[in-house]
C-alpha atoms as a PDB file:
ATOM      1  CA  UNK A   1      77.890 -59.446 157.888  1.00  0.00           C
ATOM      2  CA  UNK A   2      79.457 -63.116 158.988  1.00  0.00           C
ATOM      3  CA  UNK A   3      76.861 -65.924 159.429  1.00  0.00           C
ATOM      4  CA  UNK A   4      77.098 -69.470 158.789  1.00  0.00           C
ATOM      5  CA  UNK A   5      75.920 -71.540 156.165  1.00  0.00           C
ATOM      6  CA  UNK A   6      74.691 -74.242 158.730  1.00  0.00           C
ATOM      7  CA  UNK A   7      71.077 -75.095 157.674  1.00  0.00           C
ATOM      8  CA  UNK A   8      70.831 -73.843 154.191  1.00  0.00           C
ATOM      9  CA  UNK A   9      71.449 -70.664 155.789  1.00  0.00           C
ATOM     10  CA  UNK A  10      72.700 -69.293 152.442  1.00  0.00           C
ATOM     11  CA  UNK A  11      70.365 -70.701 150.298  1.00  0.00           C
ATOM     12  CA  UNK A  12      67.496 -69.971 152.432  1.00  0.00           C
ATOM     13  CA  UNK A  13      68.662 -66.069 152.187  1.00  0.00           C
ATOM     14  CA  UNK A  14      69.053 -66.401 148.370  1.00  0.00           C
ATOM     15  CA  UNK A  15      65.420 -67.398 147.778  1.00  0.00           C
ATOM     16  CA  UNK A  16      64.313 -64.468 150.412  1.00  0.00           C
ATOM     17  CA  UNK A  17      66.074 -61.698 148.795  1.00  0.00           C
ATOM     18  CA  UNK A  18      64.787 -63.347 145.258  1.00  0.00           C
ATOM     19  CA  UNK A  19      61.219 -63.514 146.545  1.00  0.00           C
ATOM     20  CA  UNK A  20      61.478 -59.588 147.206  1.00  0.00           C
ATOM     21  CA  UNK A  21      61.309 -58.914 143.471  1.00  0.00           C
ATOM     22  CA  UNK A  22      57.798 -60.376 143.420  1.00  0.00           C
ATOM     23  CA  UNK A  23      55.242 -58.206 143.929  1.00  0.00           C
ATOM     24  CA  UNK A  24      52.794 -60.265 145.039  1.00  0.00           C
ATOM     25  CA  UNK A  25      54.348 -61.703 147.732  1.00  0.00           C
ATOM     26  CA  UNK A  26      56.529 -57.963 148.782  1.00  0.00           C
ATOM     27  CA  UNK A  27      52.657 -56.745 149.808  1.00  0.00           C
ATOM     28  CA  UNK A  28      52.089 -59.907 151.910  1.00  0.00           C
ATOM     29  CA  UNK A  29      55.115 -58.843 153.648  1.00  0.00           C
ATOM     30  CA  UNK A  30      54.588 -55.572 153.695  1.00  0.00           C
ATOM     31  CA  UNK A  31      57.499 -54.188 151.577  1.00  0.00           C
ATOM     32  CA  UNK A  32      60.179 -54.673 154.517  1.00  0.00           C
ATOM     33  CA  UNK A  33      61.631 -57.965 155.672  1.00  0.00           C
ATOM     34  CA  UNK A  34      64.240 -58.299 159.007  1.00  0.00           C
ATOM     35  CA  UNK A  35      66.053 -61.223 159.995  1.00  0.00           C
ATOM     36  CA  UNK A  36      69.280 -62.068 161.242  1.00  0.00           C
ATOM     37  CA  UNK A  37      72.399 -63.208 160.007  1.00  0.00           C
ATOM     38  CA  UNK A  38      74.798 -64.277 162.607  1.00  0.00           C
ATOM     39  CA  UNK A  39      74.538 -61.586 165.254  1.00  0.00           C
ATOM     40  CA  UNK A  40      73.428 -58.832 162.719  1.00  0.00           C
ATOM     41  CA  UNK A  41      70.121 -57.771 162.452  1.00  0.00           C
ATOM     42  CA  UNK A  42      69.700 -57.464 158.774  1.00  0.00           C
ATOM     43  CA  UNK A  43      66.498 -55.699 157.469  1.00  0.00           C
ATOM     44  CA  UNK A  44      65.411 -55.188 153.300  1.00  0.00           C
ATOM     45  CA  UNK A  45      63.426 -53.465 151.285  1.00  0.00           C
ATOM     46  CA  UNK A  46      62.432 -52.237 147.597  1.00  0.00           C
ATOM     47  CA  UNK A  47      64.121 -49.209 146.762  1.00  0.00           C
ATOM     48  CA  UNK A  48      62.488 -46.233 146.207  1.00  0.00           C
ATOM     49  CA  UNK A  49      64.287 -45.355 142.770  1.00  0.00           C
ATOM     50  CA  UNK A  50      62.318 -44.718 140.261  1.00  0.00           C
ATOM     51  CA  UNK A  51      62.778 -46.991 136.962  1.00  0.00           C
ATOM     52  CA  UNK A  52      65.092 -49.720 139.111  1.00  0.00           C
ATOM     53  CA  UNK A  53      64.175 -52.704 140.316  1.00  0.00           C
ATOM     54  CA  UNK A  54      66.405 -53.906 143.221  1.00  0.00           C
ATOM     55  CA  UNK A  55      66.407 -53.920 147.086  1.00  0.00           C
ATOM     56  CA  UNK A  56      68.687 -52.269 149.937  1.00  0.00           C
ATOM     57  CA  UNK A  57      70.138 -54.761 152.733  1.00  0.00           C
ATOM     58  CA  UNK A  58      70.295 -52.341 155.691  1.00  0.00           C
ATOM     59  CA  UNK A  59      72.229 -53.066 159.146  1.00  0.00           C
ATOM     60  CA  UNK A  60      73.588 -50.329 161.593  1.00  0.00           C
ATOM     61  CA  UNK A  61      76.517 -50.558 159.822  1.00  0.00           C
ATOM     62  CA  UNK A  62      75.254 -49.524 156.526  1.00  0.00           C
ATOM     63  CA  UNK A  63      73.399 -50.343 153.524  1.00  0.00           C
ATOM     64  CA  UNK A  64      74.049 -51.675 149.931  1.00  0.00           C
ATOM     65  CA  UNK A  65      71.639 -51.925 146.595  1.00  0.00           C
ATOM     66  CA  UNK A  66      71.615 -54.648 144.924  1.00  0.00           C
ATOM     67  CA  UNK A  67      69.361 -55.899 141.188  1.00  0.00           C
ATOM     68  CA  UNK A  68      68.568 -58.725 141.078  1.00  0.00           C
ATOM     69  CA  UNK A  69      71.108 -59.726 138.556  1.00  0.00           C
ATOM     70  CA  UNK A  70      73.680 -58.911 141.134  1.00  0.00           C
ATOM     71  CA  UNK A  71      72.222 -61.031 143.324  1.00  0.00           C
ATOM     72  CA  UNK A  72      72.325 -63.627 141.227  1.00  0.00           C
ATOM     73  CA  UNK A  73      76.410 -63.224 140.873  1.00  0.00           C
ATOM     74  CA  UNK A  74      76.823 -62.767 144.216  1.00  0.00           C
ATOM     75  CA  UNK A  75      75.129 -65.900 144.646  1.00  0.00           C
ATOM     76  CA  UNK A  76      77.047 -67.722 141.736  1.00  0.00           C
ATOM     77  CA  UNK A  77      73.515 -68.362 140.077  1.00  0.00           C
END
């Protein structure tokens, strides 16, 4: 996925995934959030494995998992 960073783009996306790990606000949301990056269509969710806590990014390319400590890395947090 290539986007921009125009507009807090990036930091914007860091406090969304973040916010996913709260379970409060994931059942506002109803467990699934899409958006787009660039010109990808970018949906997440909680994963369904038992005893982990992280989400998948999914796009019609594919899908990763990611904790939320690897999130944090990936974001240099």
């Amino acid at each position: 996925v290539t986007f921009s960073s125009q507009d807090n783009t990036l930091g914007l996306l860091y406090e969304e995934l973040m916010s996913m790990f709260d379970k409060a606000d994931n059942k506002k949301q109803n467990g699934i959030r899409m958006f787009w990056l660039g010109n990808q269509k970018v949906s997440a969710y909680r994963s369904a494995t038992l005893g982990t806590k992280a989400i998948i990014l999914s796009t019609d390319k594919g899908k990763i998992e990611l904790s939320k400590g690897e999130i944090k890395r990936l974001f240099n947090k």
